[in-house]
C-alpha atoms as a PDB file:
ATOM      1  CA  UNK A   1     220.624  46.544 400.250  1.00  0.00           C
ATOM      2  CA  UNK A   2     223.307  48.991 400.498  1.00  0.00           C
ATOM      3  CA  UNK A   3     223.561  51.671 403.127  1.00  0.00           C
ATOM      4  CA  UNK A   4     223.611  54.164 400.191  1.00  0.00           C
ATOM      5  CA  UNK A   5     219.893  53.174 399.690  1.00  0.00           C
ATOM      6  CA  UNK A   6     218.949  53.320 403.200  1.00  0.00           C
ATOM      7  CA  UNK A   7     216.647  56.306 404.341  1.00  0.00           C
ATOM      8  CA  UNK A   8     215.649  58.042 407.874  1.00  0.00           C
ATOM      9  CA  UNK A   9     213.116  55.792 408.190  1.00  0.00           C
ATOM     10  CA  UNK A  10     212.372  54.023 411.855  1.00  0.00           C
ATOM     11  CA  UNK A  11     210.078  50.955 410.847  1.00  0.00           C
ATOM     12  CA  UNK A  12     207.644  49.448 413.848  1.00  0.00           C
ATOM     13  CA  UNK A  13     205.991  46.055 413.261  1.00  0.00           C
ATOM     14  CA  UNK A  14     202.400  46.539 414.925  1.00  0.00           C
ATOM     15  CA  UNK A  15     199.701  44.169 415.979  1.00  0.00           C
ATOM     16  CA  UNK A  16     198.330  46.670 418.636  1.00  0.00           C
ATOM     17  CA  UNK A  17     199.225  44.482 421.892  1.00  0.00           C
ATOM     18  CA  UNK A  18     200.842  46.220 424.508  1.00  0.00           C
ATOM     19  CA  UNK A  19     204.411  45.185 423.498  1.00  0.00           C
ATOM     20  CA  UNK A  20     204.176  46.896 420.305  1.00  0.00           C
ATOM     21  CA  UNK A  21     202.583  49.668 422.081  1.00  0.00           C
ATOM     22  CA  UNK A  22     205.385  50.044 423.761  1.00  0.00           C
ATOM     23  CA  UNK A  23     207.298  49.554 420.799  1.00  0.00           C
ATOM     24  CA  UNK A  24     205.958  52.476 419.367  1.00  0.00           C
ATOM     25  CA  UNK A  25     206.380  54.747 422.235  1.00  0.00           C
ATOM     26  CA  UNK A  26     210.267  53.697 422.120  1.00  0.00           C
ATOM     27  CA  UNK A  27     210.640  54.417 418.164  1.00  0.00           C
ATOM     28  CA  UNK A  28     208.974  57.845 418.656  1.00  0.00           C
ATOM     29  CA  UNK A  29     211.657  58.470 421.414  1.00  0.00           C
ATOM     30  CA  UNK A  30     214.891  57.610 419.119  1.00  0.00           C
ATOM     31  CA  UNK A  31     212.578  59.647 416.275  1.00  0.00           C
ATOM     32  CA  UNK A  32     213.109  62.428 418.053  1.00  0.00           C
ATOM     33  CA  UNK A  33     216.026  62.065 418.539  1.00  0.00           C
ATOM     34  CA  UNK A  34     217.490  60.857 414.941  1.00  0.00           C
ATOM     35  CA  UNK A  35     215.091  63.128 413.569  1.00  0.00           C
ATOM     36  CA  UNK A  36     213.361  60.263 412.004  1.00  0.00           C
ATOM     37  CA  UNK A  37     210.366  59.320 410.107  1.00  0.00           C
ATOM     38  CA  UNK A  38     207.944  56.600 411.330  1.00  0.00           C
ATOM     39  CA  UNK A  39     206.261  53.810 409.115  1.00  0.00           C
ATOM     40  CA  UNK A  40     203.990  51.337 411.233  1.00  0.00           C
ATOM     41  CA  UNK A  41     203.719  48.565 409.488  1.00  0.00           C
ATOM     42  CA  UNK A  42     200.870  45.441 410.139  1.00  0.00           C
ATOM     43  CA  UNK A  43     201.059  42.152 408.292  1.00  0.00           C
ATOM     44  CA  UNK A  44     197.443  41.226 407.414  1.00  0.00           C
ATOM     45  CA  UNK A  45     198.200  37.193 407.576  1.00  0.00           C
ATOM     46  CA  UNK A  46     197.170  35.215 404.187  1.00  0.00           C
ATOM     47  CA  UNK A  47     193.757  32.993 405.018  1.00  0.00           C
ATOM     48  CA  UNK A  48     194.355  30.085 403.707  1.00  0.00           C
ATOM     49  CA  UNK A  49     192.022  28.693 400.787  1.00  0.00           C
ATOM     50  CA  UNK A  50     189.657  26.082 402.157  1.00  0.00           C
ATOM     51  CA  UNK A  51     189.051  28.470 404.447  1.00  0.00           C
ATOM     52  CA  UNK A  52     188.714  31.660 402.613  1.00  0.00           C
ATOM     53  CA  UNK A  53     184.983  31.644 401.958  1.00  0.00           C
ATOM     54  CA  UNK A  54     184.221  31.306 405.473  1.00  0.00           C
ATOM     55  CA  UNK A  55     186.881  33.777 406.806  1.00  0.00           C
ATOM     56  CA  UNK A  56     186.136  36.478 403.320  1.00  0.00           C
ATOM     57  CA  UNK A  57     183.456  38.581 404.782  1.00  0.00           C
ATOM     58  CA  UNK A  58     185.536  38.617 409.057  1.00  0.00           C
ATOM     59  CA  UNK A  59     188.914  38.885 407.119  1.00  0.00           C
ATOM     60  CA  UNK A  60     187.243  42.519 404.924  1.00  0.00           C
ATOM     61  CA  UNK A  61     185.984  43.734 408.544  1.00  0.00           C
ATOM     62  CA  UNK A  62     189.452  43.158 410.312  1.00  0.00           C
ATOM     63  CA  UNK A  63     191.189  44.617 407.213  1.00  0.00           C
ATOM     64  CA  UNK A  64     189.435  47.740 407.531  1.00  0.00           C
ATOM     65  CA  UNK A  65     189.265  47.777 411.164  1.00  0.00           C
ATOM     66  CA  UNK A  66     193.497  47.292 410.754  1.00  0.00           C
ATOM     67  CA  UNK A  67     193.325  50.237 408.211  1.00  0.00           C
ATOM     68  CA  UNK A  68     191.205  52.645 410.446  1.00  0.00           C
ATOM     69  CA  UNK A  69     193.384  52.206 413.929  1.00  0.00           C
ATOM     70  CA  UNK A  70     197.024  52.331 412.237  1.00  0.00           C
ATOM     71  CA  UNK A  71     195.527  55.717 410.333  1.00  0.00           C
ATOM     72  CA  UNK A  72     193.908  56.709 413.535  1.00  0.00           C
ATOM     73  CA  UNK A  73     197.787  56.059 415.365  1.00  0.00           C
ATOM     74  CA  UNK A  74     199.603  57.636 412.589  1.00  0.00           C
ATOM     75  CA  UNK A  75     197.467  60.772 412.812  1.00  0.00           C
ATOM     76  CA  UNK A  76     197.833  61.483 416.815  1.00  0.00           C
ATOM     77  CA  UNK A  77     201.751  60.731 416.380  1.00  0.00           C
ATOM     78  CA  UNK A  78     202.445  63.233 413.865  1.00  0.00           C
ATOM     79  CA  UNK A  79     200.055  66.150 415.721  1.00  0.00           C
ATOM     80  CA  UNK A  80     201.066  65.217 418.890  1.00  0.00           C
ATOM     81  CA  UNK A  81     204.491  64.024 419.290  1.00  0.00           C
ATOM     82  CA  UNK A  82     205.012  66.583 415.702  1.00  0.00           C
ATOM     83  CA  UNK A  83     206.864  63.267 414.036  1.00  0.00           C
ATOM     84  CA  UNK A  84     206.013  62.585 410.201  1.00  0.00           C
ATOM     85  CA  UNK A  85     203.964  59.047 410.665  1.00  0.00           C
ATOM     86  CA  UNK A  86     202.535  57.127 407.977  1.00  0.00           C
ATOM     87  CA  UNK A  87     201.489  52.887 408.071  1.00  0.00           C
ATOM     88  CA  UNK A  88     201.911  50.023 405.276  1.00  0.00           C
ATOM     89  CA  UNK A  89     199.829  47.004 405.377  1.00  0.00           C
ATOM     90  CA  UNK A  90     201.343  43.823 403.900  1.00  0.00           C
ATOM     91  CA  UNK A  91     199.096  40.867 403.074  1.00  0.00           C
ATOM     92  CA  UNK A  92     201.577  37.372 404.256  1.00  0.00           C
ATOM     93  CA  UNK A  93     203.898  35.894 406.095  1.00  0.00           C
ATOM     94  CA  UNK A  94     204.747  37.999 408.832  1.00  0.00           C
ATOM     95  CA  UNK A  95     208.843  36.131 408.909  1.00  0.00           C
ATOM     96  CA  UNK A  96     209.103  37.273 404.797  1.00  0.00           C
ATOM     97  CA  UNK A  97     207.343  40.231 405.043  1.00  0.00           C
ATOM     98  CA  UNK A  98     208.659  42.387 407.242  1.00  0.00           C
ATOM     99  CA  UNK A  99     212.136  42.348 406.491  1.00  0.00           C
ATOM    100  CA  UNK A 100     210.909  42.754 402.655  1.00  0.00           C
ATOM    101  CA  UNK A 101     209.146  45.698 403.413  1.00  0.00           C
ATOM    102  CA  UNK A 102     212.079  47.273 405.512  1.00  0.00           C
ATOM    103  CA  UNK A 103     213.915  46.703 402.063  1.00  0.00           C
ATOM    104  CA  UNK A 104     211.141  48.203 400.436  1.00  0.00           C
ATOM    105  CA  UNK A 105     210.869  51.318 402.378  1.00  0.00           C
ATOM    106  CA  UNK A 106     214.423  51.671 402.809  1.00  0.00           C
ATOM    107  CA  UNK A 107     214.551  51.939 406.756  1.00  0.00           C
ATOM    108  CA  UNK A 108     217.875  52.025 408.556  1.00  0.00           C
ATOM    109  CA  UNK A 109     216.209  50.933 411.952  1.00  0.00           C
ATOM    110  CA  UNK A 110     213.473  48.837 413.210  1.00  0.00           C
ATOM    111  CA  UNK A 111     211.882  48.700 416.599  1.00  0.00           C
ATOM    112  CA  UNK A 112     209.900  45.558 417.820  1.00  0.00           C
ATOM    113  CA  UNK A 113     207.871  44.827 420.685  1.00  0.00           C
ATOM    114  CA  UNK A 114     207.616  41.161 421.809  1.00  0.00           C
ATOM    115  CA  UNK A 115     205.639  39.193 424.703  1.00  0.00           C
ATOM    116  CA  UNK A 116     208.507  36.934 425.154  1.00  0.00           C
ATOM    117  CA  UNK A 117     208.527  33.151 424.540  1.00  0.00           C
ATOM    118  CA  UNK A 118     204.695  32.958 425.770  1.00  0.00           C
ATOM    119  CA  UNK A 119     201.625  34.560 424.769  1.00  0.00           C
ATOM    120  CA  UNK A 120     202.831  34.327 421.456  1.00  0.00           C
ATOM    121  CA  UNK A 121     200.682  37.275 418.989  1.00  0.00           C
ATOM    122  CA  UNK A 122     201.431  38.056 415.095  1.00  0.00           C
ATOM    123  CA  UNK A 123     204.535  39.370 415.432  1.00  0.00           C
ATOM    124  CA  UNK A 124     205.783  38.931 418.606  1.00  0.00           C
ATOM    125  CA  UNK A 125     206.722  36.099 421.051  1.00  0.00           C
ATOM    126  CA  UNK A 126     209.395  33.425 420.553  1.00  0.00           C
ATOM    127  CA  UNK A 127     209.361  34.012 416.721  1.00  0.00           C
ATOM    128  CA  UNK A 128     211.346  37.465 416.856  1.00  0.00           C
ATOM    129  CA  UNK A 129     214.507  35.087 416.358  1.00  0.00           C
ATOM    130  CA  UNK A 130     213.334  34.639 412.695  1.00  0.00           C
ATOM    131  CA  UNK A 131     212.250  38.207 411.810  1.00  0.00           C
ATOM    132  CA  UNK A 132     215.764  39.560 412.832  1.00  0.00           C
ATOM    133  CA  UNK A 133     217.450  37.008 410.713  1.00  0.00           C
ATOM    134  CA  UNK A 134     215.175  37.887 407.507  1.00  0.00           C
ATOM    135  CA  UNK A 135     215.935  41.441 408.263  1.00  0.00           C
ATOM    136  CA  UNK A 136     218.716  43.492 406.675  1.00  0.00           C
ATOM    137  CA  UNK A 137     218.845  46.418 409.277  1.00  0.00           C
ATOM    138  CA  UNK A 138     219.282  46.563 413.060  1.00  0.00           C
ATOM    139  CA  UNK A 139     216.552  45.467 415.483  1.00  0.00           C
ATOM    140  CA  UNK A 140     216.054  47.059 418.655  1.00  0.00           C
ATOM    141  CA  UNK A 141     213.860  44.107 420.430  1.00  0.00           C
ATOM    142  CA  UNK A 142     211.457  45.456 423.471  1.00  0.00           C
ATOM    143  CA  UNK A 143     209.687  44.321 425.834  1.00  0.00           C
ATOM    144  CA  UNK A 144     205.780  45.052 427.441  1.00  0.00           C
ATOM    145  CA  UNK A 145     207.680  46.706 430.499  1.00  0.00           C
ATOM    146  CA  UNK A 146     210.945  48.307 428.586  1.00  0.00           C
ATOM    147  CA  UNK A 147     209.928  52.269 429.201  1.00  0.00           C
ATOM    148  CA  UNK A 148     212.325  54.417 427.032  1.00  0.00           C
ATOM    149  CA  UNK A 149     214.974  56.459 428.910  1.00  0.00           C
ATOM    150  CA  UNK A 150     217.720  58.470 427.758  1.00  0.00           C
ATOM    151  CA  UNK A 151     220.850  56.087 426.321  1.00  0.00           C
ATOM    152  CA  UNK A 152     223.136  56.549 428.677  1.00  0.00           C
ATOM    153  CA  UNK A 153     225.341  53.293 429.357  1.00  0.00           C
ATOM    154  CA  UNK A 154     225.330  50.360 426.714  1.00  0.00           C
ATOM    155  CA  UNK A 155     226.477  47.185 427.381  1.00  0.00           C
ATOM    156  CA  UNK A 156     228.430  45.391 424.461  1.00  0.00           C
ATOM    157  CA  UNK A 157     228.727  41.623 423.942  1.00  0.00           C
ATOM    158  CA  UNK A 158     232.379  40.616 422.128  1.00  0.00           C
ATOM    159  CA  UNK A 159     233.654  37.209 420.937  1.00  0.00           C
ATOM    160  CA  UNK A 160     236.355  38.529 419.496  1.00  0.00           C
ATOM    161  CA  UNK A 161     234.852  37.029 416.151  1.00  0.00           C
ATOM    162  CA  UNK A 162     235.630  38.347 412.555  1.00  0.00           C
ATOM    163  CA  UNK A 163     231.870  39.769 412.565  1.00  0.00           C
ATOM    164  CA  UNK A 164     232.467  41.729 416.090  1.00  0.00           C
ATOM    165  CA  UNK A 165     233.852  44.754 413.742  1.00  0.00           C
ATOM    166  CA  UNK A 166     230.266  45.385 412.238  1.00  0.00           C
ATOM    167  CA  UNK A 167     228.855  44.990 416.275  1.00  0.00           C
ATOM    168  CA  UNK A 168     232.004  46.991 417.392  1.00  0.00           C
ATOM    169  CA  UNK A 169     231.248  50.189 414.581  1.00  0.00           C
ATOM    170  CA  UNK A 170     227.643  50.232 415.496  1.00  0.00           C
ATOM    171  CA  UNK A 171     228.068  50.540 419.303  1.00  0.00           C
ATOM    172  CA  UNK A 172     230.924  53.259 418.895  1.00  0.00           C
ATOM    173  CA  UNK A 173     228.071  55.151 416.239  1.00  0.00           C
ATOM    174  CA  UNK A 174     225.586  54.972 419.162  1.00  0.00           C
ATOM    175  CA  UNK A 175     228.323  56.033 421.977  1.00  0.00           C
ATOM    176  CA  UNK A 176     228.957  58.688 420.164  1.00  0.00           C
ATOM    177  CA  UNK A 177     225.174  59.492 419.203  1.00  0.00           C
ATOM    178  CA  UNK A 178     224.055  59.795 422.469  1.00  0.00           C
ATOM    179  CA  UNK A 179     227.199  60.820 424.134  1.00  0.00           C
ATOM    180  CA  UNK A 180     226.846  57.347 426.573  1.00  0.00           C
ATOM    181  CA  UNK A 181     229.381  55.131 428.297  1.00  0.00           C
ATOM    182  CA  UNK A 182     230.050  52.042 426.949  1.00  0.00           C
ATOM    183  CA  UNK A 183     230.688  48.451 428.354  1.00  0.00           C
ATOM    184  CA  UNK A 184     232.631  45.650 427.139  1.00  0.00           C
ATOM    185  CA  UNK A 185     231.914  42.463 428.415  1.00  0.00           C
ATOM    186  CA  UNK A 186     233.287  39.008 427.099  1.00  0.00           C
ATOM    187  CA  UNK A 187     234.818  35.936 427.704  1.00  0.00           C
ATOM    188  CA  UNK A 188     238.234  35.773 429.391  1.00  0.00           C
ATOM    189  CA  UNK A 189     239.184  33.092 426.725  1.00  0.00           C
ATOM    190  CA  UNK A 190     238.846  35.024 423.937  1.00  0.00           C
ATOM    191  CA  UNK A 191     241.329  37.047 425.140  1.00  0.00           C
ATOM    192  CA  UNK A 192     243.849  34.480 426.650  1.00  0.00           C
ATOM    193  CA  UNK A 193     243.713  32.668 422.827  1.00  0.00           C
ATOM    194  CA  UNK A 194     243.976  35.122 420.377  1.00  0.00           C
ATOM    195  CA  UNK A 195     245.142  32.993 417.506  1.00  0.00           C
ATOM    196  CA  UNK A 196     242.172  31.285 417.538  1.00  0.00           C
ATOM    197  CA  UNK A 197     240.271  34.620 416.349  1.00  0.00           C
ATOM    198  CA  UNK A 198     240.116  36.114 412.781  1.00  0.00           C
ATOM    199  CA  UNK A 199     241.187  39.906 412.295  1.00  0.00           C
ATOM    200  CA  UNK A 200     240.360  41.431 415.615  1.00  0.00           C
ATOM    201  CA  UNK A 201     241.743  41.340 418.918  1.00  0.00           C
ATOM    202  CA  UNK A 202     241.103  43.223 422.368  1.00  0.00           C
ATOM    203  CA  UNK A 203     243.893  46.110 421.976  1.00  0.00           C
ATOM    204  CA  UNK A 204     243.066  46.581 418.197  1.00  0.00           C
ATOM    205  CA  UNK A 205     239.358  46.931 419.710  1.00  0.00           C
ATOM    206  CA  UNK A 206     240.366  49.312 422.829  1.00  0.00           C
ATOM    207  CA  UNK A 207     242.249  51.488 420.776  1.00  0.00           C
ATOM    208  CA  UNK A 208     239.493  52.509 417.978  1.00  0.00           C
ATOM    209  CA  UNK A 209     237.569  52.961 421.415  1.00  0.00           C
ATOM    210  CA  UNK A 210     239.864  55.537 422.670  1.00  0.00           C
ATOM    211  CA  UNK A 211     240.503  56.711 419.055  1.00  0.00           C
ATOM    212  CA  UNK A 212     236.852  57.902 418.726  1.00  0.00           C
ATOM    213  CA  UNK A 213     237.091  59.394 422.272  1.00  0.00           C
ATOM    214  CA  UNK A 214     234.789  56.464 423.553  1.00  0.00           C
ATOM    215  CA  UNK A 215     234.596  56.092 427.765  1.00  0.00           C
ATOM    216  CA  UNK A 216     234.068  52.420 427.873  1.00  0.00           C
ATOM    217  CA  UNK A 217     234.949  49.797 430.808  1.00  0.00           C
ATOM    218  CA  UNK A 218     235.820  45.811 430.357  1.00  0.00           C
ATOM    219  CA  UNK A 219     234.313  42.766 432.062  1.00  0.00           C
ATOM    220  CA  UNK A 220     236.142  39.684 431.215  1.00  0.00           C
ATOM    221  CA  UNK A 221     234.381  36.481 432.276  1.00  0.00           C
ATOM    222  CA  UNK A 222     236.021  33.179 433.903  1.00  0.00           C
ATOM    223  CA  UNK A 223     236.772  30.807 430.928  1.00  0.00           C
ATOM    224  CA  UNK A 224     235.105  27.975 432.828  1.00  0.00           C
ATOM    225  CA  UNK A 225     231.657  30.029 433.704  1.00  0.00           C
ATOM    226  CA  UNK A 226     228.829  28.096 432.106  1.00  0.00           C
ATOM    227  CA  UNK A 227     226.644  31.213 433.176  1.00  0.00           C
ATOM    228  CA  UNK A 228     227.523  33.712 430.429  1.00  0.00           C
ATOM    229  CA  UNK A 229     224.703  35.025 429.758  1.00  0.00           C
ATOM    230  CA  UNK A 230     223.496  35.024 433.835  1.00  0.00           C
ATOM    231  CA  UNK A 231     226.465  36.702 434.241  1.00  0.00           C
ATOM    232  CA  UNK A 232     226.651  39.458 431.577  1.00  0.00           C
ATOM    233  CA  UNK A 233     222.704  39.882 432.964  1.00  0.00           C
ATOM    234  CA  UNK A 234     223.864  40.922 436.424  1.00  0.00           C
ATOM    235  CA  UNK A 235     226.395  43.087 434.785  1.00  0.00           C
ATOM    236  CA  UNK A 236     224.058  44.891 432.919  1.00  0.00           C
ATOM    237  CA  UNK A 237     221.935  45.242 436.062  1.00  0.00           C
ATOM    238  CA  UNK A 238     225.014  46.550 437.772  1.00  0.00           C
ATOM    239  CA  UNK A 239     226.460  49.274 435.410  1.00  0.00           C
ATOM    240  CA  UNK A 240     222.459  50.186 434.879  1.00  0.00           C
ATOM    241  CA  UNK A 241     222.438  49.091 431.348  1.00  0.00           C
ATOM    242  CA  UNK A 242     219.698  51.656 429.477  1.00  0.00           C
ATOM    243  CA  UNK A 243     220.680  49.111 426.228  1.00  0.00           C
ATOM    244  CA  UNK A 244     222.204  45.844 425.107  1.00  0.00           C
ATOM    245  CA  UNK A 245     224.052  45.257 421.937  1.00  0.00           C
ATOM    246  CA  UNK A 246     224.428  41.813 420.390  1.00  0.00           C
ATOM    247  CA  UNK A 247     224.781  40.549 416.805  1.00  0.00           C
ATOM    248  CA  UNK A 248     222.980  37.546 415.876  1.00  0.00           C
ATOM    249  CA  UNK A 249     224.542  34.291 416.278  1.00  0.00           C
ATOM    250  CA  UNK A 250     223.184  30.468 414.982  1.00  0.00           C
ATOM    251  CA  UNK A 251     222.885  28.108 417.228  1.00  0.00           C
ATOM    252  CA  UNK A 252     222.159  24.002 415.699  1.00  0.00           C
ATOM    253  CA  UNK A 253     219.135  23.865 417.769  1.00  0.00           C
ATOM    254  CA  UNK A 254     217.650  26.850 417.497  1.00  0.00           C
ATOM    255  CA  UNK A 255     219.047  27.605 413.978  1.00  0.00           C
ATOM    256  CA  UNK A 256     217.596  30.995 413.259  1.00  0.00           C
ATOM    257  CA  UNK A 257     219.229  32.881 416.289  1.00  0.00           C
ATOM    258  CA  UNK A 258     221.582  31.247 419.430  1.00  0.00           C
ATOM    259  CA  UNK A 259     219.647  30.291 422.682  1.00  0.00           C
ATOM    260  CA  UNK A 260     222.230  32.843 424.660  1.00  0.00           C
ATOM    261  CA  UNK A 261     220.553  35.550 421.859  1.00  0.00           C
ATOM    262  CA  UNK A 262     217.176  34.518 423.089  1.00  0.00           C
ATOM    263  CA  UNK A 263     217.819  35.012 426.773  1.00  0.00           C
ATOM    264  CA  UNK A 264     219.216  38.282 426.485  1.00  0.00           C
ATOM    265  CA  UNK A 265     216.525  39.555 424.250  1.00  0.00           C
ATOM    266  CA  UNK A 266     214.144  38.265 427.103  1.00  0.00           C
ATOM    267  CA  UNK A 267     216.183  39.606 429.545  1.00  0.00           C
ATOM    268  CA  UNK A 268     214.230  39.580 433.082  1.00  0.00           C
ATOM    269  CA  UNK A 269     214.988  43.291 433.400  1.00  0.00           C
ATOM    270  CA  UNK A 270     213.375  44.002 430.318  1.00  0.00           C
ATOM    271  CA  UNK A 271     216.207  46.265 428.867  1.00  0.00           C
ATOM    272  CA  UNK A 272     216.044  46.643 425.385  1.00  0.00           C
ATOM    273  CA  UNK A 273     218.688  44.935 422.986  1.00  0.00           C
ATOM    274  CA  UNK A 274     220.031  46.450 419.858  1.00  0.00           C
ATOM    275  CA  UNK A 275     220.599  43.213 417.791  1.00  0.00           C
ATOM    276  CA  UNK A 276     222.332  42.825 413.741  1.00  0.00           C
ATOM    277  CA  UNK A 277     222.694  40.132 411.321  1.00  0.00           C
ATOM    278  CA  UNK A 278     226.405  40.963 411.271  1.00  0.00           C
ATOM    279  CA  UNK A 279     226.723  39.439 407.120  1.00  0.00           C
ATOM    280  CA  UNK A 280     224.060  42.355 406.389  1.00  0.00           C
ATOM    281  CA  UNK A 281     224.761  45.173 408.752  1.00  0.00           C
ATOM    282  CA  UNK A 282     228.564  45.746 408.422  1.00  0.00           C
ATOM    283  CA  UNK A 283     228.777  49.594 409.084  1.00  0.00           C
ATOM    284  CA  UNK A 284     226.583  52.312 410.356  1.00  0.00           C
ATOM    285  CA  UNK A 285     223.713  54.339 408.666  1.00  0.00           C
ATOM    286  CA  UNK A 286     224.827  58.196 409.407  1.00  0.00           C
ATOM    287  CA  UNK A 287     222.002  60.549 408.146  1.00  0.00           C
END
């Protein structure tokens, strides 16, 4: 979908555990602030068909039961928090049907809650990986502890990649947006070997920075530290990270999104990570 198409429209995947809970709590934070529309949305999971005579009459109570609480949560947001709310229920696979109904809906940001790799629930737990690759708009991935607070320092993963630019424009858009330092941190090898990059380097990177009046700091990394992600972790603890900002890489084991992607999203200090699908997300939304 084109950004032309895209709408002020903050989606939140909800299965009413405590991680989306807090989930929704951070989306009506950014609404706020974006002066954005909510949709909750709840995938009501297909029962299969040798068992849907025995599951017909639970599955019509649960339906309901789904209907009546994301009404219930859409009514107290928009008189108390004064946000325009509304909820979409989707009968299927939660990995096809959420991104499809961001398409649907047209929303330009989505904010998920997840349990981490245990204590796996409908849509959260070690699956995220697969919803953010079927999804054509940025995910901001929290956790059951991440309380919102203000955006004031982001930290920024670079490879120095061709698809850093589409990372690079969305982390300027949010600098910018909420008027917040930003943080650079990368591999020193990256840097070191620039022919082995496509299209981008770390000057051509610094000086959009400082072209779009952008404070911003640089941690390069030992080439030989195995610990990148440990490392970029502490850093984040250090500078007092209030978000991380990653775009989604493969990885031949996990092949929906890189083991490195995982452990930041799961991050032990729980800071929520603002994550693309670089191929789908090359440029801002500006509403």
């Amino acid at each position: 979908m084109s950004n032309t198409n895209k709408k002020n429209i903050i989606l939140v995947p909800v299965d009413f555990s405590e991680a989306t809970d807090i989930a929704i709590h951070s989306a009506i934070e950014l609404a706020k602030i974006f002066k954005s529309e909510l949709i909750l949305l709840n995938i009501f999971e297909e029962t299969p068909v040798d068992e849907a005579a025995r599951k017909l009459m639970q599955s019509q109570f649960v339906y309901r039961d789904i209907m009546k609480r994301l009404q219930s949560e859409s009514e107290r947001i928009n008189k108390v928090e004064n946000i325009k709310t509304s909820f979409l229920v989707k009968e299927g696979n939660i990995f096809d049907h959420i991104g499809k109904a961001a398409e649907e809906i047209g929303a330009y940001l989505m904010v998920m809650g997840t349990h981490g790799v245990k204590g796996v629930q409908h849509i959260t737990g070690s699956y995220f990986g697969k919803v953010i690759h079927g999804t054509s708009i940025p995910v901001i991935v929290v956790q059951k502890k991440s309380n919102y607070k203000p955006i004031k320092n982001i930290l920024l993963r670079l490879d120095l990649s061709k698809d850093t630019k589409a990372i690079e424009n969305w982390a300027i858009h949010y600098a910018k947006y909420f008027n917040a330092n930003l943080h650079l941190v990368m591999m020193d090898e990256f840097n070191n070997f620039p022919s082995l990059v496509e299209e981008l380097t770390l000057p051509e990177i610094e000086a959009s920075l400082k072209q779009n009046g952008i404070t911003y700091t640089l941690k390069l990394l030992p080439v030989n530290d195995s610990d990148f992600v440990k490392h970029l972790l502490i850093h984040a603890n250090y500078i007092d990270a209030d978000l991380i900002m990653i775009e989604q890489k493969k990885d031949m084991d996990a092949f929906i999104i890189g083991r490195d992607e995982q452990a930041i999203i799961l991050n032990q200090q729980q800071i929520p990570v603002f994550c693309i699908n670089p191929l789908l997300n090359p440029s801002p939304v500006i509403f």
